[in-house]
Protein backbone atom coordinates (compact mmCIF):
# COMPACT_ATOMS: atom_id res chain seq x y z
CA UNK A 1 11.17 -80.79 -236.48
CA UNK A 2 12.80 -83.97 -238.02
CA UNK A 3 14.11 -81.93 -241.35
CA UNK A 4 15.29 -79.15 -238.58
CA UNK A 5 17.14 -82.01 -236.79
CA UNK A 6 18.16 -83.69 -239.79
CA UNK A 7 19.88 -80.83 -241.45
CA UNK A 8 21.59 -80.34 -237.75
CA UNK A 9 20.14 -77.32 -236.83
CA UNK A 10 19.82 -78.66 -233.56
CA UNK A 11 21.03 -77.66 -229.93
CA UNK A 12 23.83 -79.53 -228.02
CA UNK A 13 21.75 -82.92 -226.92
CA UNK A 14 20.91 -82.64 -230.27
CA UNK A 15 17.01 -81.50 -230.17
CA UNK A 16 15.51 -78.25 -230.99
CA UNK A 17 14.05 -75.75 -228.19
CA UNK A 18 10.57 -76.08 -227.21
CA UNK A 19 9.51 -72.75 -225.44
CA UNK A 20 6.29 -71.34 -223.37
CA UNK A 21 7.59 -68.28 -222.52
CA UNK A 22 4.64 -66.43 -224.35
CA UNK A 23 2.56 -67.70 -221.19
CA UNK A 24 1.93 -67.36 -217.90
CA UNK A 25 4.66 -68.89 -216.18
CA UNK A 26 2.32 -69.09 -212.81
CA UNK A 27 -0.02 -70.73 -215.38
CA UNK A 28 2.10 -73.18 -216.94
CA UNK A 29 3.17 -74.45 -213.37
CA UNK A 30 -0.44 -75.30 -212.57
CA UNK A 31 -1.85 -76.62 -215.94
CA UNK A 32 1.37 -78.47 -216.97
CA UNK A 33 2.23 -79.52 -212.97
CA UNK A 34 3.67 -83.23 -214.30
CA UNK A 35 5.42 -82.10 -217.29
CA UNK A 36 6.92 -79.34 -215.21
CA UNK A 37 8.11 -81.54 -212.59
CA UNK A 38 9.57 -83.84 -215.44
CA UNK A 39 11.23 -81.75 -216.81
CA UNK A 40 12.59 -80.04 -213.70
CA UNK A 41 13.93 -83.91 -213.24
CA UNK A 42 16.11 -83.66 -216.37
CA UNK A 43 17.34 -80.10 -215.59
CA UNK A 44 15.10 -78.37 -217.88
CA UNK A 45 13.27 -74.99 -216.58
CA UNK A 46 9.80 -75.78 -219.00
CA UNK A 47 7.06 -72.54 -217.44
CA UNK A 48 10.44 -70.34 -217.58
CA UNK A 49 13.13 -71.00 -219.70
CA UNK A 50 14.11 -73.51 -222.94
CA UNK A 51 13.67 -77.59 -223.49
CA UNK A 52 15.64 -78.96 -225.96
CA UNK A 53 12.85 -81.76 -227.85
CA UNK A 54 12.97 -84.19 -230.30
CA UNK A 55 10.14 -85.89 -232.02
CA UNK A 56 9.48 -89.23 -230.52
CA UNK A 57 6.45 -92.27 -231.51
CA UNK A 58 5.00 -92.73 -227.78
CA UNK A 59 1.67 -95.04 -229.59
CA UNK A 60 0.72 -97.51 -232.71
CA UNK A 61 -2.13 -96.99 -234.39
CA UNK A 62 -1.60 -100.55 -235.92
CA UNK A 63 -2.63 -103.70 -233.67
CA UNK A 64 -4.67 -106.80 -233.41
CA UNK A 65 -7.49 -106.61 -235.65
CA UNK A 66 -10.65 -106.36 -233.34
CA UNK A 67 -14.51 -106.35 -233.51
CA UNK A 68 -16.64 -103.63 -232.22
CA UNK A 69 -16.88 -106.22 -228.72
CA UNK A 70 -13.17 -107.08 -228.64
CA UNK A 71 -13.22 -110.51 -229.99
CA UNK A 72 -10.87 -111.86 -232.75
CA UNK A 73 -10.43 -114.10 -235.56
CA UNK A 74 -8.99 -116.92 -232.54
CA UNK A 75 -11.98 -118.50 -230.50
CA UNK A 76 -11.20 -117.03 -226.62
CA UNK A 77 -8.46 -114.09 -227.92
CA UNK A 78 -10.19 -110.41 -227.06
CA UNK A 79 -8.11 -107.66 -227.39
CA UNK A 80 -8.28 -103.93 -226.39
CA UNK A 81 -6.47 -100.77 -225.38
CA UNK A 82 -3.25 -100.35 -227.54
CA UNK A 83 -2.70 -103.74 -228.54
CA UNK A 84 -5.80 -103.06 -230.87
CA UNK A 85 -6.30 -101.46 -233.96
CA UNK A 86 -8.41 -99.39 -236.09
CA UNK A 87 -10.00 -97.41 -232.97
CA UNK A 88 -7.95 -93.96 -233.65
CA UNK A 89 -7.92 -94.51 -237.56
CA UNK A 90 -5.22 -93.26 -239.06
CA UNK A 91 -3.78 -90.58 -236.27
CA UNK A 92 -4.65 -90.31 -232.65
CA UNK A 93 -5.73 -87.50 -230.44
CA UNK A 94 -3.80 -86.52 -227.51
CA UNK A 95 -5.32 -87.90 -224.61
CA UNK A 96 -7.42 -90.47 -226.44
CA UNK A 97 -5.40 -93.69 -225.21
CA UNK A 98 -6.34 -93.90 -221.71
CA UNK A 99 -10.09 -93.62 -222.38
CA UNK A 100 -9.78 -96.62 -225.60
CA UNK A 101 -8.26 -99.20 -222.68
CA UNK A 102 -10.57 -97.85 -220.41
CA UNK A 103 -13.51 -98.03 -222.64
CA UNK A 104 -12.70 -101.18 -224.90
CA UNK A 105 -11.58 -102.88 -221.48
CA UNK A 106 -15.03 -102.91 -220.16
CA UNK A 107 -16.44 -103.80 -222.84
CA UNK A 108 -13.94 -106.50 -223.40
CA UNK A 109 -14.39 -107.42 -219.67
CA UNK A 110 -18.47 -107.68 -220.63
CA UNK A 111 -18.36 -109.56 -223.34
CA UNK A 112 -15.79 -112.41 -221.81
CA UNK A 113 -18.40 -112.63 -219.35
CA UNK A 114 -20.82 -113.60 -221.57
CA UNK A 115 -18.77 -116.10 -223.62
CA UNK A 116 -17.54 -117.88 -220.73
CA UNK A 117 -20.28 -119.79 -219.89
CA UNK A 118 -21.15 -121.08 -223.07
CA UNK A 119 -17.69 -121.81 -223.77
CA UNK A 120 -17.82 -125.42 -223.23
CA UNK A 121 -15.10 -127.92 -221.95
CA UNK A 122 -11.79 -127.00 -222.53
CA UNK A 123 -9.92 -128.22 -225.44
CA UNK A 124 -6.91 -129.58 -225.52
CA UNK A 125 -3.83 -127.34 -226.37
CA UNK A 126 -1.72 -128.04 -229.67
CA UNK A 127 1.30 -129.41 -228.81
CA UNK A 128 2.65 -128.77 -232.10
CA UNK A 129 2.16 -125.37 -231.96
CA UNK A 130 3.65 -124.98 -228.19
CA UNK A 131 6.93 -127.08 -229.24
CA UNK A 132 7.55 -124.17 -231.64
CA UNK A 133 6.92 -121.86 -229.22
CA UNK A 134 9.18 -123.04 -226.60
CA UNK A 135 11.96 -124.24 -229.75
CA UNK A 136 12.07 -120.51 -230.64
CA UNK A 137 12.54 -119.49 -227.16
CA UNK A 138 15.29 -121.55 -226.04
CA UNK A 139 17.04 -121.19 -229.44
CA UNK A 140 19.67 -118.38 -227.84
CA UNK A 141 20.68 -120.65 -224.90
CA UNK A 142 22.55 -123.23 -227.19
CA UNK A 143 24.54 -120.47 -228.79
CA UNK A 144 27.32 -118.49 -227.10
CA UNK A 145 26.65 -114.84 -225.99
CA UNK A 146 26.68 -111.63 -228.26
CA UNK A 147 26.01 -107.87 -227.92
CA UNK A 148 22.15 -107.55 -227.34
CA UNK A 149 22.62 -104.08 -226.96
CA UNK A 150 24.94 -103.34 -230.05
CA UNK A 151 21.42 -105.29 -232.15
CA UNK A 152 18.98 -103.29 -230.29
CA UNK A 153 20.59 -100.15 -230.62
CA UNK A 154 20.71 -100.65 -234.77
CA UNK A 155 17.45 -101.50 -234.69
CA UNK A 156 16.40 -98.27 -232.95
CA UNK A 157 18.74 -96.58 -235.93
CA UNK A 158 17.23 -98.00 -238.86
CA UNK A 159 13.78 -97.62 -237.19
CA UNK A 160 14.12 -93.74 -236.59
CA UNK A 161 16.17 -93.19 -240.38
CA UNK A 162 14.75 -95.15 -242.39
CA UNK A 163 11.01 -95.76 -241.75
CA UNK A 164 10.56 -93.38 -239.09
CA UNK A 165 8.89 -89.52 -239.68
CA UNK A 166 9.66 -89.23 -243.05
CA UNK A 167 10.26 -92.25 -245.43
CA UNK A 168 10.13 -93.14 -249.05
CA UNK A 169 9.85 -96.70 -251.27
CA UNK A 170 14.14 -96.30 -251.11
CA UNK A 171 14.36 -95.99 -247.15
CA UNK A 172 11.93 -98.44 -246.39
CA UNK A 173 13.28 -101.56 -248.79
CA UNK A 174 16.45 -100.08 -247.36
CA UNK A 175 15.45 -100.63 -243.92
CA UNK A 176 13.64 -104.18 -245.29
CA UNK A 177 16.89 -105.51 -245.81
CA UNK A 178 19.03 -104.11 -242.77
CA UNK A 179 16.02 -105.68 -240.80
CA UNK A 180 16.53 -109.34 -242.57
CA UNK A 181 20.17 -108.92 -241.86
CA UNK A 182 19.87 -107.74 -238.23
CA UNK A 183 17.33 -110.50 -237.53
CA UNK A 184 20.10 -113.16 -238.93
CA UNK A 185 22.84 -111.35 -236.51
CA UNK A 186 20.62 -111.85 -233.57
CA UNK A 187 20.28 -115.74 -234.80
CA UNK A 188 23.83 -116.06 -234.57
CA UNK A 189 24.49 -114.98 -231.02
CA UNK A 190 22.66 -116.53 -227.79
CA UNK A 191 22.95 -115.58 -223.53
CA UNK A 192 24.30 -117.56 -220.70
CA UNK A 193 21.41 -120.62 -219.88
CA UNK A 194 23.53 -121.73 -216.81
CA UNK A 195 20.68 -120.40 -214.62
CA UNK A 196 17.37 -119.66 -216.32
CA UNK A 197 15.81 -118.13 -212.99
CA UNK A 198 15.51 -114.60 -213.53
CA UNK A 199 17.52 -114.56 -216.34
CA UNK A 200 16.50 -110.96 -218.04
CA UNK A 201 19.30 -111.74 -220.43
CA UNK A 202 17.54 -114.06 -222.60
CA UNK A 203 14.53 -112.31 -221.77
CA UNK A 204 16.37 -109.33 -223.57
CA UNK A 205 17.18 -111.67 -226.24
CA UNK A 206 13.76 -112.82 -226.77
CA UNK A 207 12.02 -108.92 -226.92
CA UNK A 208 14.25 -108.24 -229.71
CA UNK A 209 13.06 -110.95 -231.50
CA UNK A 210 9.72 -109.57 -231.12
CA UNK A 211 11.01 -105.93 -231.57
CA UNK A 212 12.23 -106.92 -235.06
CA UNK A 213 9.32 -109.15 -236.06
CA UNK A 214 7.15 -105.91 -235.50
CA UNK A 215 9.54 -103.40 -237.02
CA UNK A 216 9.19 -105.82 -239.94
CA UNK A 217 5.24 -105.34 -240.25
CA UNK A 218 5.48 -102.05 -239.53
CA UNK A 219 8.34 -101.25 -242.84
CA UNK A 220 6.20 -103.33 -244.88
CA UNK A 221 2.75 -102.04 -244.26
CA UNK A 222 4.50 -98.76 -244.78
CA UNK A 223 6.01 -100.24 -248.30
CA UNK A 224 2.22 -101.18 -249.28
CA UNK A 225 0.72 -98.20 -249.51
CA UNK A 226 1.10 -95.76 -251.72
CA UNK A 227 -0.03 -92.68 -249.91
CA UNK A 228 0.36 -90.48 -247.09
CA UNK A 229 -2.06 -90.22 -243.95
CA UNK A 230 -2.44 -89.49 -240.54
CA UNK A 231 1.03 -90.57 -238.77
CA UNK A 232 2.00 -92.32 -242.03
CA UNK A 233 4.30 -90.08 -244.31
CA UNK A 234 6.06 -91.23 -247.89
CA UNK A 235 7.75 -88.24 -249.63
CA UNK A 236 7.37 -89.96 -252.86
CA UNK A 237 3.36 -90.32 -252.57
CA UNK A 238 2.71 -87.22 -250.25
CA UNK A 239 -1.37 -86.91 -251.42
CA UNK A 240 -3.80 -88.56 -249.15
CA UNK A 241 -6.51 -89.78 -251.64
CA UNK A 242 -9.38 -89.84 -251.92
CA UNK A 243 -11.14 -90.28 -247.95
CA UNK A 244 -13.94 -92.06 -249.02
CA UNK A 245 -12.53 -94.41 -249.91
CA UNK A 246 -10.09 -94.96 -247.57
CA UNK A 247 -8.69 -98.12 -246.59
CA UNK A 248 -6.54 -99.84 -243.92
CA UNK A 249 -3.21 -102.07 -244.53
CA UNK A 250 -3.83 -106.31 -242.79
CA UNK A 251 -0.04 -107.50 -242.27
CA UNK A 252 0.05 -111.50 -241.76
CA UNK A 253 3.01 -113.58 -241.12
CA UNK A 254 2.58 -116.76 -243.10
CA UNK A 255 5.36 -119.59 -243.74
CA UNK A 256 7.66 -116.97 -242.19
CA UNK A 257 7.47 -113.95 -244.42
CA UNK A 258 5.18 -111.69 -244.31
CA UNK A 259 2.34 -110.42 -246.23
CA UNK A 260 0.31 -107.60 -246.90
CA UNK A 261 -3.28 -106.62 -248.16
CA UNK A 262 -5.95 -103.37 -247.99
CA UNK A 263 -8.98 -103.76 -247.28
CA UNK A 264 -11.83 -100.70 -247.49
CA UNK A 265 -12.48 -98.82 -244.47
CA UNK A 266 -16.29 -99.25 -243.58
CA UNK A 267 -18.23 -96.15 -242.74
CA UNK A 268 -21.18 -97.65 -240.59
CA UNK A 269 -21.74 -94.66 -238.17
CA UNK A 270 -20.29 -91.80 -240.00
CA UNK A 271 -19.35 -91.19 -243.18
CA UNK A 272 -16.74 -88.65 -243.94
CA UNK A 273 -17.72 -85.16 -244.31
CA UNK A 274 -20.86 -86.26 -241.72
CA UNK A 275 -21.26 -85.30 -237.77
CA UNK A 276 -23.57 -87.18 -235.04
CA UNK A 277 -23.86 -83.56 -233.74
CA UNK A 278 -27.34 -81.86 -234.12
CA UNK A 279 -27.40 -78.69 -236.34
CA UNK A 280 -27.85 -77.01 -233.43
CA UNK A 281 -25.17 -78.29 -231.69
CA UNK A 282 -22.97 -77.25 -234.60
């Protein structure tokens, strides 16, 4: 779909037709009832006629890295749902990511319970690391206003041509840079801090800061490897390797840049090639 679209053999929103009309339209209607009403929203006809589609990322496989009961690396931090990672490997299935917050929120739920007692006196918070915090976030309000939405819509353009679907070593120290440069725009330009109540200006401000900090990790644990698997796609190093010896891509940010290491994938249920399924289950 993206070299379809990409060549511009596309329709006039600029997607390509996505079509059911090989089944039961009475069929679709029941089956697909939200998508149908969706789409009947929009204008589109989707049990009896054409939708014009594009290719869109709607989850990350990448996240927090997570035990098996949701804690971290930070004493009290427990993570699960889609700010983890590690749960889908390297693709996920459709319908997978209610039932990972579901399941990993329970357990996450259980195992807080447990800590808490034990947990001791609370310690005191580090001020050091909380005058950053609140530094960064009032950095915009000394500055006069910009374009936030002129910054977040390049961002969205770099993203999609550059280290989206398809990308390459060229696109994504292409996009590296553009990033760096796009981060420094943002820098430059602040919002109004006459009123800081409800201000979703600066809160705009401060989610693309955070949009390009991740788009960032994302480029450069892209850059790292050299291979192509699940969701992740280089042209120039299209061969998966070998599974067993798979491995996933840690992305830190340390003295402000970041950095990036692999570390082995390990098999402790099932190995690949292996099933948990009985023969006769098979």
């Amino acid at each position: 779909m993206f070299e379809e679209i990409r060549a511009g053999r596309v329709g006039p929103l600029g997607g390509l037709y996505l079509s059911m009309a090989h089944l039961d339209e009475a069929e679709v209607r029941r089956l697909f009832k939200g998508m149908v009403r969706r789409c009947a929203d929009c204008g589109f006809d989707l049990a009896g006629d054409k939708v014009e589609v594009v290719p869109t990322a709607h989850y990350m496989m990448g996240g927090v890295e997570f035990a098996a009961d949701c804690k971290t690396e930070w004493g009290g931090l427990f993570a699960a749902g889609e700010d983890t990672g590690g749960v889908h490997g390297a693709n996920r299935l459709g319908g997978n990511g209610v039932a990972n917050s579901t399941v990993y929120g329970g357990i996450a739920g259980d195992t807080i319970g447990r800590w808490a007692p034990g947990a001791g006196a609370f310690s005191d918070p580090d001020a050091a690391a909380i005058a950053s915090a609140i530094a960064l976030c009032r950095m915009p309000l000394s500055k006069p206003p910009g374009d936030l939405e002129a910054i977040r819509t390049r961002l969205a353009d770099i993203m999609w041509d550059d280290v989206g679907i398809v990308r390459d070593a060229a696109s994504l120290e292409r996009a590296t840079g553009d990033l760096a440069a796009l981060e420094t725009d943002l820098d430059g330009i602040g919002v109004d801090g006459s009123n800081l109540a409800f201000n979703l200006t600066w809160h705009d401000w401060m989610n693309l800061k955070n949009l390009i900090l991740v788009s960032c990790a994302v480029a450069a644990a892209a850059l790292s490897r050299d291979d192509s698997r699940g969701a992740h796609y280089r042209t120039d190093y299209p061969e998966t390797g070998n599974l067993e010896t798979s491995a996933f891509t840690r992305v830190r940010l340390k003295d402000g840049e970041i950095e990036t290491t692999t570390e082995p994938v390990n098999f402790t249920r099932v190995k690949p090639g292996d099933t948990l399924l009985d023969a006769e289950q098979g």
